[in-house]
Protein backbone atom coordinates (compact mmCIF):
# COMPACT_ATOMS: atom_id res chain seq x y z
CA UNK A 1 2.97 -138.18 -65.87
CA UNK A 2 -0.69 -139.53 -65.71
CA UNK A 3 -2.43 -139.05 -69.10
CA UNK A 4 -5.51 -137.45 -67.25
CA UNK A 5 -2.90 -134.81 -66.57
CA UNK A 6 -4.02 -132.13 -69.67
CA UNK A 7 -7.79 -132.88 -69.03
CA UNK A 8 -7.44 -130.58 -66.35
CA UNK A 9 -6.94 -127.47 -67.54
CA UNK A 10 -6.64 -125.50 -63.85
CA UNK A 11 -4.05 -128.04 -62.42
CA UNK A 12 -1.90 -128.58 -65.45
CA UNK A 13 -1.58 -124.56 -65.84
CA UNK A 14 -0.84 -124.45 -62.00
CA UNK A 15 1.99 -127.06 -62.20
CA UNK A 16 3.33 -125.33 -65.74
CA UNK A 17 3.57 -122.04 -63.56
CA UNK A 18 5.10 -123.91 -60.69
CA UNK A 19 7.70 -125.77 -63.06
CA UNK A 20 8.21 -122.44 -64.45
CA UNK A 21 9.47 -120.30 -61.66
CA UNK A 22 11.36 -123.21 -60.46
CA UNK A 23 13.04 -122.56 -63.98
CA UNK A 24 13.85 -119.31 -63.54
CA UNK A 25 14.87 -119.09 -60.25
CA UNK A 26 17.66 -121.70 -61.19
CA UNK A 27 18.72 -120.10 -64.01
CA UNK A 28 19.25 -117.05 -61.66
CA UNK A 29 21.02 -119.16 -59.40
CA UNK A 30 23.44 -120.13 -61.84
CA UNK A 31 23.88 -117.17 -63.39
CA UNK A 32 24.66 -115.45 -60.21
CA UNK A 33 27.05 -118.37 -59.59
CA UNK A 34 29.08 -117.50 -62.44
CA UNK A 35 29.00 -114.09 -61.86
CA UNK A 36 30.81 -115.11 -58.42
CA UNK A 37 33.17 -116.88 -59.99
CA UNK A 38 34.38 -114.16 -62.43
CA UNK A 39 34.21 -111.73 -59.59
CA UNK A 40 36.40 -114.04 -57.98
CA UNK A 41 38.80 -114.87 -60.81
CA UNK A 42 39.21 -110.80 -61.14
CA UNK A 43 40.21 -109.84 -57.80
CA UNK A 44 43.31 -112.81 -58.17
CA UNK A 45 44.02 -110.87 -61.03
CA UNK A 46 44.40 -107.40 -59.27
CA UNK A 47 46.32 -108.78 -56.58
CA UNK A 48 49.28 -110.30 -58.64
CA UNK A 49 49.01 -106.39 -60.76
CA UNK A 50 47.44 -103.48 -60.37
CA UNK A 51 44.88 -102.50 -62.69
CA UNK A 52 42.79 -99.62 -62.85
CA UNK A 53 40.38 -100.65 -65.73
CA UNK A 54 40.40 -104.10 -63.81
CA UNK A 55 39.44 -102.66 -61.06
CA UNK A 56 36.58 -100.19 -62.40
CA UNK A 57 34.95 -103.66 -63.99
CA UNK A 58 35.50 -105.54 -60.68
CA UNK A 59 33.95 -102.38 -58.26
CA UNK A 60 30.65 -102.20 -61.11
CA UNK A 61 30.42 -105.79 -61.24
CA UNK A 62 30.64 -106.40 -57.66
CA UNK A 63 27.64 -103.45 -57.52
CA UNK A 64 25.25 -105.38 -60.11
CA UNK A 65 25.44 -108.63 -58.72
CA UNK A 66 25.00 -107.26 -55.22
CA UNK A 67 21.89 -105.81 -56.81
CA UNK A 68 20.73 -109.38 -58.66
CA UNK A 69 21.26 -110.86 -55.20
CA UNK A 70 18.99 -108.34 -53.37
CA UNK A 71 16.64 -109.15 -56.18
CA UNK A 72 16.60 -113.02 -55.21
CA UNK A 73 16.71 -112.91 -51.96
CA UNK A 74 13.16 -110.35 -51.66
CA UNK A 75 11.92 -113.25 -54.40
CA UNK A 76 12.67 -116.06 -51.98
CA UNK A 77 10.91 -113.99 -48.93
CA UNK A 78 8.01 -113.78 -50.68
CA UNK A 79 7.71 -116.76 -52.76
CA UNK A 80 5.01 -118.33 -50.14
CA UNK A 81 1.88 -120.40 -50.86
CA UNK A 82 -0.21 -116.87 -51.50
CA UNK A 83 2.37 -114.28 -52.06
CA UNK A 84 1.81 -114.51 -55.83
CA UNK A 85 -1.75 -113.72 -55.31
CA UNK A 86 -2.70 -109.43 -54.91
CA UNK A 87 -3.69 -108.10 -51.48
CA UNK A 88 -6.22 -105.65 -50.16
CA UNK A 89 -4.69 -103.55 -47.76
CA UNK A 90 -7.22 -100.92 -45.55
CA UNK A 91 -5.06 -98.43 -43.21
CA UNK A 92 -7.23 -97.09 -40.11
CA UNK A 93 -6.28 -94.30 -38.00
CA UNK A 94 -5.20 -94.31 -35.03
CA UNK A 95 -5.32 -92.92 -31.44
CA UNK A 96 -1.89 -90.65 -32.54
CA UNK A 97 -3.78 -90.01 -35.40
CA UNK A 98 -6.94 -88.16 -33.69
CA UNK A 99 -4.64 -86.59 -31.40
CA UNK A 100 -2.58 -84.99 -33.77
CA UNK A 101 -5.97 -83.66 -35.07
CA UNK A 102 -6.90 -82.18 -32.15
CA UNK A 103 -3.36 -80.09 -31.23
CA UNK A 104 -3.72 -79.11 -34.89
CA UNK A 105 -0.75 -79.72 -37.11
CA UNK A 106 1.24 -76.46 -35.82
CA UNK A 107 2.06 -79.00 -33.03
CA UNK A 108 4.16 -81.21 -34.80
């Protein structure tokens, strides 16, 4: 790492945020990995016997990683060069818009 590296406070905090992320998107990774794996190693368990409570832990399971994988996935969409940065958004209306106003909204 060049020494010069902390004299610039703006960089340096850029790269620790960078280094950061990358952190915790592994450690997301791998925990969803393991999660898999369990998931996995549960469903050879219900096939050689049937278990209800086995299969109650393997149905919620399944249902909260699915959710921690949604959760990923919309991080990797929008993990972009500015999508960490806010956004302005203006709505304008339009032509449907000034039409409805003029039929009036019993129209609809």
């Amino acid at each position: 790492m060049n020494p010069e590296f902390w004299n610039d406070s703006k960089n340096s905090k850029l790269v620790l945020q960078k280094i950061k992320n990358l952190k915790n998107k592994k450690d997301t990774y791998g925990k969803i990995e393991k999660e898999l794996i369990n998931l996995e190693e549960m469903n050879e368990l219900l096939l050689l016997e049937d278990d209800d409570a086995l299969s109650n832990d393997l149905l919620n399971s399944s249902k909260k990683i699915d959710k921690e994988i949604e959760k990923l996935e919309l991080a990797t969409l929008l993990s972009g060069k500015y999508d960490s940065n806010n956004a302005i958004i203006t709505l304008h209306p339009g032509a449907r818009r000034n039409r409805i106003s003029r039929l009036g909204w019993n129209a609809l």
